[in-house]
N, C-alpha and C. Protein backbone atom coordinates (compact mmCIF):
# COMPACT_ATOMS: atom_id res chain seq x y z
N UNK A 1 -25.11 16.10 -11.02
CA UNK A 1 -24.24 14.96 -10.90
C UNK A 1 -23.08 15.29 -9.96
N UNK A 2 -22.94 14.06 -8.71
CA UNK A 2 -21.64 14.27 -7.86
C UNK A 2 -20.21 13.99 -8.95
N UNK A 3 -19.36 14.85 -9.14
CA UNK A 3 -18.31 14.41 -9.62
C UNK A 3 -17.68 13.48 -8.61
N UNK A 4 -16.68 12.48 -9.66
CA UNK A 4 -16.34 11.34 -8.96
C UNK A 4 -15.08 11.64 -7.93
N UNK A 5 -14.93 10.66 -6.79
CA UNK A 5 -13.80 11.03 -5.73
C UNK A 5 -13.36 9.87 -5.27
N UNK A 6 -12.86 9.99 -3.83
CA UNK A 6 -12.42 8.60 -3.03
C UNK A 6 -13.14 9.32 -1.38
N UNK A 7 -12.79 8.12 -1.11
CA UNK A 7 -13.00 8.75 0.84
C UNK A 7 -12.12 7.66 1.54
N UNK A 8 -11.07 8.97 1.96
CA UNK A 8 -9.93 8.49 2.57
C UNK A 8 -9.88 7.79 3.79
N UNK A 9 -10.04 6.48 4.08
CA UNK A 9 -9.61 5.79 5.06
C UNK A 9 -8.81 5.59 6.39
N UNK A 10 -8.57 5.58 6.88
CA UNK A 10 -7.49 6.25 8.57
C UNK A 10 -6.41 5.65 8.04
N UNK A 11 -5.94 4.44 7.08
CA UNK A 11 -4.39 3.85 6.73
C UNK A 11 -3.83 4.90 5.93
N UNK A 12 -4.55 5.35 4.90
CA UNK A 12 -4.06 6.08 4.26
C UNK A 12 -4.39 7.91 5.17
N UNK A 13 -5.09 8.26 5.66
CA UNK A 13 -4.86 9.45 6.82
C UNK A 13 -3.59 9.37 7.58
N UNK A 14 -3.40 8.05 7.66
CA UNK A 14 -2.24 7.68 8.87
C UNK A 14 -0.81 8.00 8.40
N UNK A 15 -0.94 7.58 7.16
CA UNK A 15 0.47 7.41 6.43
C UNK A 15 0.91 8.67 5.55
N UNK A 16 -0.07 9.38 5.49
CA UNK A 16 -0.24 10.90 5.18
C UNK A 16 0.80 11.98 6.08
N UNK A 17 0.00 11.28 7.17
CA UNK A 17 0.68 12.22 8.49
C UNK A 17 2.11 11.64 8.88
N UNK A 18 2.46 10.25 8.39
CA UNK A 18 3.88 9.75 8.42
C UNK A 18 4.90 10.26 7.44
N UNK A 19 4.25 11.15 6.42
CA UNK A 19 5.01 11.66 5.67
C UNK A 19 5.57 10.84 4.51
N UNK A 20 4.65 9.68 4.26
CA UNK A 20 4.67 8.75 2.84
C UNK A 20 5.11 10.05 2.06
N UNK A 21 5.65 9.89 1.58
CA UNK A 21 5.57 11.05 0.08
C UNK A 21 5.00 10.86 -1.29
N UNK A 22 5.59 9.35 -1.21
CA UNK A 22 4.59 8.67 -3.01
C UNK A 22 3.00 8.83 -2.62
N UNK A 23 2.39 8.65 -1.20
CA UNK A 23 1.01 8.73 -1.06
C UNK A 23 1.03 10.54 -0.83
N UNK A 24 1.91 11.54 -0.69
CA UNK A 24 1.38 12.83 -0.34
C UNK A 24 1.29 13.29 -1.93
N UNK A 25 2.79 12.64 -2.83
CA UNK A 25 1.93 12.97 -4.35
C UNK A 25 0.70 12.82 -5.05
N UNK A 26 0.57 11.50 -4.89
CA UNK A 26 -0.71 11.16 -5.18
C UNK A 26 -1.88 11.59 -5.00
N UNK A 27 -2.18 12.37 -3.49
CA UNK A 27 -3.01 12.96 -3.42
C UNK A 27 -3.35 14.21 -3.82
N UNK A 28 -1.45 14.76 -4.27
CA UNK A 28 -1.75 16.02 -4.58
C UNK A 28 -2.31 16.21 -5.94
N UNK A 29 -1.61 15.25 -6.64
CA UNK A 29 -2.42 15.07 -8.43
C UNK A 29 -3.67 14.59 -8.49
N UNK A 30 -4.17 14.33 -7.32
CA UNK A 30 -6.06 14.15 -7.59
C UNK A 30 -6.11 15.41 -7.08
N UNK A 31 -5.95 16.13 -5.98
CA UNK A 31 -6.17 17.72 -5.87
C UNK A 31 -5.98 18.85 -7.37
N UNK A 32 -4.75 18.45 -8.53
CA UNK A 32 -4.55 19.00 -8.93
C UNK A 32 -5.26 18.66 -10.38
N UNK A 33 -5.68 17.25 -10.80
CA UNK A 33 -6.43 17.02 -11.27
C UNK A 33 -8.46 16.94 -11.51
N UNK A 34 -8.53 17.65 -10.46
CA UNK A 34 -9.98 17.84 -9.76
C UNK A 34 -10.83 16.88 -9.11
N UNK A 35 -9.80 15.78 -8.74
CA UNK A 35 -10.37 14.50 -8.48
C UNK A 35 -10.78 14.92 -6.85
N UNK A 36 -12.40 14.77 -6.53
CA UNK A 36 -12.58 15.01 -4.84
C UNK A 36 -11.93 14.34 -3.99
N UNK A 37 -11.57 14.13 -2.71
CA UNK A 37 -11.23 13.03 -1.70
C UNK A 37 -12.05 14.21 -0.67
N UNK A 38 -13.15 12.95 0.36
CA UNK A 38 -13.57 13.28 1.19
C UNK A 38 -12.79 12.34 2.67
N UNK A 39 -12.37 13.80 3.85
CA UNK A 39 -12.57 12.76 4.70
C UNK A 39 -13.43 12.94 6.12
N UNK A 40 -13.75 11.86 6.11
CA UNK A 40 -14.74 11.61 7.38
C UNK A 40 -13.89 12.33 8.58
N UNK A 41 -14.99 12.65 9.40
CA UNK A 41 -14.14 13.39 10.50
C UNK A 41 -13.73 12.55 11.72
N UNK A 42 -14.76 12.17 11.76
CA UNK A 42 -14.36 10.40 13.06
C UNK A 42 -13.20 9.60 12.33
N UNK A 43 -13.15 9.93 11.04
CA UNK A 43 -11.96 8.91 10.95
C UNK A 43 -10.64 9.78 11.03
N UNK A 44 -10.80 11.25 10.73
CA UNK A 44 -9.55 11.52 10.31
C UNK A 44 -9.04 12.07 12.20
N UNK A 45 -10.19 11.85 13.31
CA UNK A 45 -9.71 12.19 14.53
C UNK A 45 -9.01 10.39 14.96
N UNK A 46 -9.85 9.21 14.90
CA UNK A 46 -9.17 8.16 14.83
C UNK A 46 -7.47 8.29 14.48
N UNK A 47 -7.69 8.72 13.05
CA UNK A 47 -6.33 8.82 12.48
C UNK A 47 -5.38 9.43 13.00
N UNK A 48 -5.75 10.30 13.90
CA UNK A 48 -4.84 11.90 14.65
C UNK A 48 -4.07 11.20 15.94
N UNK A 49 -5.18 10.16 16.43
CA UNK A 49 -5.07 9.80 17.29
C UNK A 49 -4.22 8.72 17.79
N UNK A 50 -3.43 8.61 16.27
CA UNK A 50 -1.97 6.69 16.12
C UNK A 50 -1.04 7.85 15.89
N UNK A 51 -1.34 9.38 15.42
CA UNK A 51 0.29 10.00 15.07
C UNK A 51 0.91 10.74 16.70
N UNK A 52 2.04 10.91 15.98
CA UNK A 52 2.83 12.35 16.80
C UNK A 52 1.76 13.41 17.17
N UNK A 53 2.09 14.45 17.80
CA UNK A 53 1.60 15.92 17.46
C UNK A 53 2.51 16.39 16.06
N UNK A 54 3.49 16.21 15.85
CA UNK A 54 4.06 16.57 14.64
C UNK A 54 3.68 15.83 13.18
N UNK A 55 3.33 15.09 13.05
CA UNK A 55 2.81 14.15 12.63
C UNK A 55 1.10 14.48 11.76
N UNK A 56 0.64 14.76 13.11
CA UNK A 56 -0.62 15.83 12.88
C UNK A 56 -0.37 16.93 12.28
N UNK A 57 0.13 17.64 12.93
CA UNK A 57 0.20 18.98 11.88
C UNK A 57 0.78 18.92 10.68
N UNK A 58 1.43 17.70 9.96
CA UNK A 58 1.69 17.27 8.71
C UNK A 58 0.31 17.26 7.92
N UNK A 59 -0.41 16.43 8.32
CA UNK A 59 -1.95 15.69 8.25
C UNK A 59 -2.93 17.00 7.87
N UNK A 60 -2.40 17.71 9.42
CA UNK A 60 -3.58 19.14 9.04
C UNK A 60 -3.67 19.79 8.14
N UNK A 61 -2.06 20.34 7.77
CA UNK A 61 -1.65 20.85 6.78
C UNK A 61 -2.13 20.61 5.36
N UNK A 62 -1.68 19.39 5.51
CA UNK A 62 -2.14 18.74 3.93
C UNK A 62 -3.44 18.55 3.76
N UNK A 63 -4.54 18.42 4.66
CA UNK A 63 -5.76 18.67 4.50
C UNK A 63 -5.95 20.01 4.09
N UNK A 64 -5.69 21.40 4.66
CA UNK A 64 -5.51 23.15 4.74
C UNK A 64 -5.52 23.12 3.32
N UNK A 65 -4.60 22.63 2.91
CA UNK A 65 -4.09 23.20 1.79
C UNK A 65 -5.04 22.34 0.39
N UNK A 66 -5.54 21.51 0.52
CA UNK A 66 -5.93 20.66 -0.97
C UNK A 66 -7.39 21.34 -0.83
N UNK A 67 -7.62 21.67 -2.42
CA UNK A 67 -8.67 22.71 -2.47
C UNK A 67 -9.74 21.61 -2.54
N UNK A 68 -9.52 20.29 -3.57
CA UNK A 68 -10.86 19.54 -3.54
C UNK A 68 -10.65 18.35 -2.56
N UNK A 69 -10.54 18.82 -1.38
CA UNK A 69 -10.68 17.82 -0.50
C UNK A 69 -11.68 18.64 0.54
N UNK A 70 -12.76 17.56 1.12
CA UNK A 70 -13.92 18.21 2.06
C UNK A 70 -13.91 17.57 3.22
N UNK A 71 -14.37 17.59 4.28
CA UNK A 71 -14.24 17.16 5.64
C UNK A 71 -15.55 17.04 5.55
N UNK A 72 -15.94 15.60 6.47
CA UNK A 72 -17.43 15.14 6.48
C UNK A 72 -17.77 15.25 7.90
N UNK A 73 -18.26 16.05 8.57
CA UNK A 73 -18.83 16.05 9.48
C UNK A 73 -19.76 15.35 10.08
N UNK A 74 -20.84 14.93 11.37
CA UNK A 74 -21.45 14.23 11.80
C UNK A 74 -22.24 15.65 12.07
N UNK A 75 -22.55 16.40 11.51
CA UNK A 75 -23.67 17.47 11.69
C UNK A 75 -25.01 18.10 11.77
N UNK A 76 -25.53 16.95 11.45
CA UNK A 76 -27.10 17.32 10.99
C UNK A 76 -27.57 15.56 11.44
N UNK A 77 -28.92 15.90 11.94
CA UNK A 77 -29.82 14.14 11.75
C UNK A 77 -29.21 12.95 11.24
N UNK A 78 -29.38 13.78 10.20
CA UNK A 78 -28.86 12.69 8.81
C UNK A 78 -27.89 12.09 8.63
N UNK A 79 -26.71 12.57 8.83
CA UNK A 79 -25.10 12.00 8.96
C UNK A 79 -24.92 11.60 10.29
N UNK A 80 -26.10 11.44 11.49
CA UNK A 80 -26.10 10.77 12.89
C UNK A 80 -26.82 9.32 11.95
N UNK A 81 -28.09 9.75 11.12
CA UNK A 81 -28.74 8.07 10.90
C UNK A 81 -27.77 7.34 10.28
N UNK A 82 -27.50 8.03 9.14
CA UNK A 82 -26.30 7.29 8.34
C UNK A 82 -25.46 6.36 9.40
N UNK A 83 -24.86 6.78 9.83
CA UNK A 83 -23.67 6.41 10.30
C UNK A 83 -24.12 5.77 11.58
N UNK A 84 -25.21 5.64 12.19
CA UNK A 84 -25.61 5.15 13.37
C UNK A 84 -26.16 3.15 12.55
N UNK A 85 -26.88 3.47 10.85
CA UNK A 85 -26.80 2.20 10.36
C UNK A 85 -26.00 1.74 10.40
N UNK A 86 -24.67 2.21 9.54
CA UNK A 86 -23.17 1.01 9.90
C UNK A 86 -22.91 0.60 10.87
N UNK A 87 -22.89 1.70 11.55
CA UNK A 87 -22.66 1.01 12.79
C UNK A 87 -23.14 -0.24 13.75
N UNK A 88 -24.78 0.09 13.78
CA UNK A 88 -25.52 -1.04 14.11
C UNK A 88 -25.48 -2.59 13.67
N UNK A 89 -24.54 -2.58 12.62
CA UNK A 89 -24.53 -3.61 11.77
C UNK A 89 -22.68 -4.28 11.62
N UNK A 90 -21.84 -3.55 12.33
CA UNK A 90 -21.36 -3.75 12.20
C UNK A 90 -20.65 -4.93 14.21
N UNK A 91 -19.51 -5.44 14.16
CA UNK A 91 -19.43 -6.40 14.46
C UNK A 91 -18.98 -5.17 16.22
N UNK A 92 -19.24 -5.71 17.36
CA UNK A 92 -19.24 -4.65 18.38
C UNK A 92 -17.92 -5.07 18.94
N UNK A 93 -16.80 -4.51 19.35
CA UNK A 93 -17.24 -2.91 19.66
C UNK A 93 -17.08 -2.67 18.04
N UNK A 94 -17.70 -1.43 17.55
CA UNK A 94 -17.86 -1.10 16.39
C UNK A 94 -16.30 -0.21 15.89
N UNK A 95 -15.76 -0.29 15.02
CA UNK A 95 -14.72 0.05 13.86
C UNK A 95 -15.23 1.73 13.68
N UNK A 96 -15.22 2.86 14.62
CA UNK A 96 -16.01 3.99 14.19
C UNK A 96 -15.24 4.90 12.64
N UNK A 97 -13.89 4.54 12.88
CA UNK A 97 -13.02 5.12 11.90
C UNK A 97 -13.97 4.14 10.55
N UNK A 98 -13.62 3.29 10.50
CA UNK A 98 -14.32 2.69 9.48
C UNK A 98 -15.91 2.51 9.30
N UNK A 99 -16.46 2.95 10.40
CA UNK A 99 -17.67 3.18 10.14
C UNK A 99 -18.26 4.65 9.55
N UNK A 100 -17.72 5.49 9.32
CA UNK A 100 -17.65 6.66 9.09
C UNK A 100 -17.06 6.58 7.79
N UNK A 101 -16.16 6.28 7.82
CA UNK A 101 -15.68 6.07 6.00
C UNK A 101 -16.98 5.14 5.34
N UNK A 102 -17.77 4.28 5.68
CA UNK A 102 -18.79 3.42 5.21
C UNK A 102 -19.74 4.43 4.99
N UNK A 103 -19.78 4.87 6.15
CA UNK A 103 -21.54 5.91 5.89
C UNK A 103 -21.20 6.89 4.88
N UNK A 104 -19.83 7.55 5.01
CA UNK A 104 -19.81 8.66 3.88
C UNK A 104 -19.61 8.43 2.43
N UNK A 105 -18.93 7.25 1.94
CA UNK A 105 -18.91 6.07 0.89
C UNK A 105 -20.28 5.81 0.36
N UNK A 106 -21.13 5.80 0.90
CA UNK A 106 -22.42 5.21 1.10
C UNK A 106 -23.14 6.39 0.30
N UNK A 107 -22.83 7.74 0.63
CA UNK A 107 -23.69 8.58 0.85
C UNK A 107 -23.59 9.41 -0.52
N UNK A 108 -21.85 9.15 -0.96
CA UNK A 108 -21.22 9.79 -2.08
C UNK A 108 -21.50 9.42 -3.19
N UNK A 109 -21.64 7.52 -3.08
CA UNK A 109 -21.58 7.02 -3.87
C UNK A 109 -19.88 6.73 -4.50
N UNK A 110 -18.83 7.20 -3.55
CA UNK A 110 -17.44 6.78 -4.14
C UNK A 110 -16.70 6.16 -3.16
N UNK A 111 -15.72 5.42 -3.97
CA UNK A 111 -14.52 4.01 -2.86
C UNK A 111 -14.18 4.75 -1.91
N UNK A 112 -13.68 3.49 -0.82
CA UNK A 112 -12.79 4.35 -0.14
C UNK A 112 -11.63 3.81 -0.53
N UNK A 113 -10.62 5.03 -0.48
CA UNK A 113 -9.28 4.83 -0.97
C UNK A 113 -8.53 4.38 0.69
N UNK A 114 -7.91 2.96 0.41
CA UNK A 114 -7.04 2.10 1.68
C UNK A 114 -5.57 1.96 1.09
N UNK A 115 -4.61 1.89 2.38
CA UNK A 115 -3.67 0.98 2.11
C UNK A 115 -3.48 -0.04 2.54
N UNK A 116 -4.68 -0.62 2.98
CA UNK A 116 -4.90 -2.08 3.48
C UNK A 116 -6.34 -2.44 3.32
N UNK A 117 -6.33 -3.22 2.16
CA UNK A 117 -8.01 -4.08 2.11
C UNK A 117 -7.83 -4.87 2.81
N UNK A 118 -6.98 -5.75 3.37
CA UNK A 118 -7.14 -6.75 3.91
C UNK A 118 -7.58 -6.01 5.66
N UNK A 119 -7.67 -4.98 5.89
CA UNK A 119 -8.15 -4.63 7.28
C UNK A 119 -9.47 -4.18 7.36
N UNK A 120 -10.03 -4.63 6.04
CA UNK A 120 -11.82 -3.83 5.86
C UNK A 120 -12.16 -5.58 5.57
N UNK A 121 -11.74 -6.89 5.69
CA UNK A 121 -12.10 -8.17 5.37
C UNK A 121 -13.44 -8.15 6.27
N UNK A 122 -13.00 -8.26 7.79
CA UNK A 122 -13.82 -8.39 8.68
C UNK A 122 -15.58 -7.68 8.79
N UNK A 123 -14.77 -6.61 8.35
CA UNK A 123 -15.93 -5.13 8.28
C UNK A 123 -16.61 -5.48 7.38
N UNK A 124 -16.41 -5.45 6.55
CA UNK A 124 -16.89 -6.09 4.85
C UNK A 124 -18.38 -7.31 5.22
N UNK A 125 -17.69 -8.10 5.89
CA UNK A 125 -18.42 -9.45 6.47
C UNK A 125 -19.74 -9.10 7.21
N UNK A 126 -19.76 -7.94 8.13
CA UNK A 126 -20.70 -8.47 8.73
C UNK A 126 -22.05 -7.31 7.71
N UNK A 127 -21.56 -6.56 6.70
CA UNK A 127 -22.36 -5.33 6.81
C UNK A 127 -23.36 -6.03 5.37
N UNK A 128 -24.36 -5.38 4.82
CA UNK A 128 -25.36 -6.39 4.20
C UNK A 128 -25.04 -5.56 2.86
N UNK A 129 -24.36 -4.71 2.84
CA UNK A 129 -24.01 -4.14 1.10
C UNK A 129 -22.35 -4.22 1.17
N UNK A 130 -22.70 -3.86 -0.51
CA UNK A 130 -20.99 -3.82 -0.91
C UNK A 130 -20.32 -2.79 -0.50
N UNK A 131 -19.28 -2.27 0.18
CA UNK A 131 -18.10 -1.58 0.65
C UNK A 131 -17.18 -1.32 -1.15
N UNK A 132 -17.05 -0.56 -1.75
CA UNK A 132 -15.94 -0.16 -2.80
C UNK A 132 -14.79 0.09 -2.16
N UNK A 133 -13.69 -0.45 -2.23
CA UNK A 133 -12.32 -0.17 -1.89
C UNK A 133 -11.37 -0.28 -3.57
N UNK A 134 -10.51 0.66 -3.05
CA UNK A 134 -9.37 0.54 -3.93
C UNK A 134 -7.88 1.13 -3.06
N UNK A 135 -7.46 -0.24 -3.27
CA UNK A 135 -5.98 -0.34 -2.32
C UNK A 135 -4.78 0.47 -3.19
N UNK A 136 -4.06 1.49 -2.71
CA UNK A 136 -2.84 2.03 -2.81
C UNK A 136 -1.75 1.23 -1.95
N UNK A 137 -1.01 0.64 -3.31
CA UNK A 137 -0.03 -0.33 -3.06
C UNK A 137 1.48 0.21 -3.19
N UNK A 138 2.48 0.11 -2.88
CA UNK A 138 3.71 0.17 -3.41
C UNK A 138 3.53 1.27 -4.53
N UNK A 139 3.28 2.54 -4.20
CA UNK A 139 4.12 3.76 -4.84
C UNK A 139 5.41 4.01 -5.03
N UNK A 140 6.05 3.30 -4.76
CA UNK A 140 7.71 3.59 -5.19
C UNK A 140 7.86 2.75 -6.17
């Protein structure tokens, strides 16, 4: 049995690396509680790619350091088919940050953790299964 997790989204990658702090706790008490968070690697380079360089190395860091957090690679066949379905299905040019959080969601069997559902509406629409989200709202 996969123990249960989230798969972190580029809003919440983003706001990580902005130095949210109610979202850097949070993640640390699912780290410290054994709760997994996976993140996709297309998304978390998407994500790298709206911060600072300082910003990033916030991001990196806090990835370095959380023991049950895993990085999903595009490494093998398989995580090319995966993720080559969402994609195909999704509305062009294709959402790759969010297509990558879909395929690995998909694959885990767990949500992805957002701080914006309302920016997965569209995505949601065109793809032929259910998407699990659970929105992190107002931590303070």
């Amino acid at each position: 049995m996969i123990p249960f997790g989230y798969v972190l989204d580029d809003t919440v990658l983003i706001e990580l690396g902005r130095r949210d702090l109610a979202l850097h706790r949070l993640i640390v008490s699912f780290d410290r509680a054994h709760v997994r968070v996976s993140v996709p690697v297309i998304t978390l380079a998407t994500a790298e790619a709206a911060l600072s360089p300082d910003q990033r190395l916030v991001l990196r860091g806090l990835t370095d350091v959380l023991e049950h957090l895993s990085l999903e690679p595009v490494a093998a066949h398989t995580e090319a088919v995966r993720l080559a379905e969402v994609t195909a299905r999704m509305e062009q040019p294709a959402d790759m940050a969010a297509a990558h959080a879909v395929a690995v969601s998909q694959h885990l069997d767990w949500p992805v953790l957002t701080t914006d559902a309302g920016r997965w509406d569209t995505i949601k629409a065109h793809l032929p299964w259910r998407v699990e989200l659970v929105e992190i709202s107002d931590l303070g």
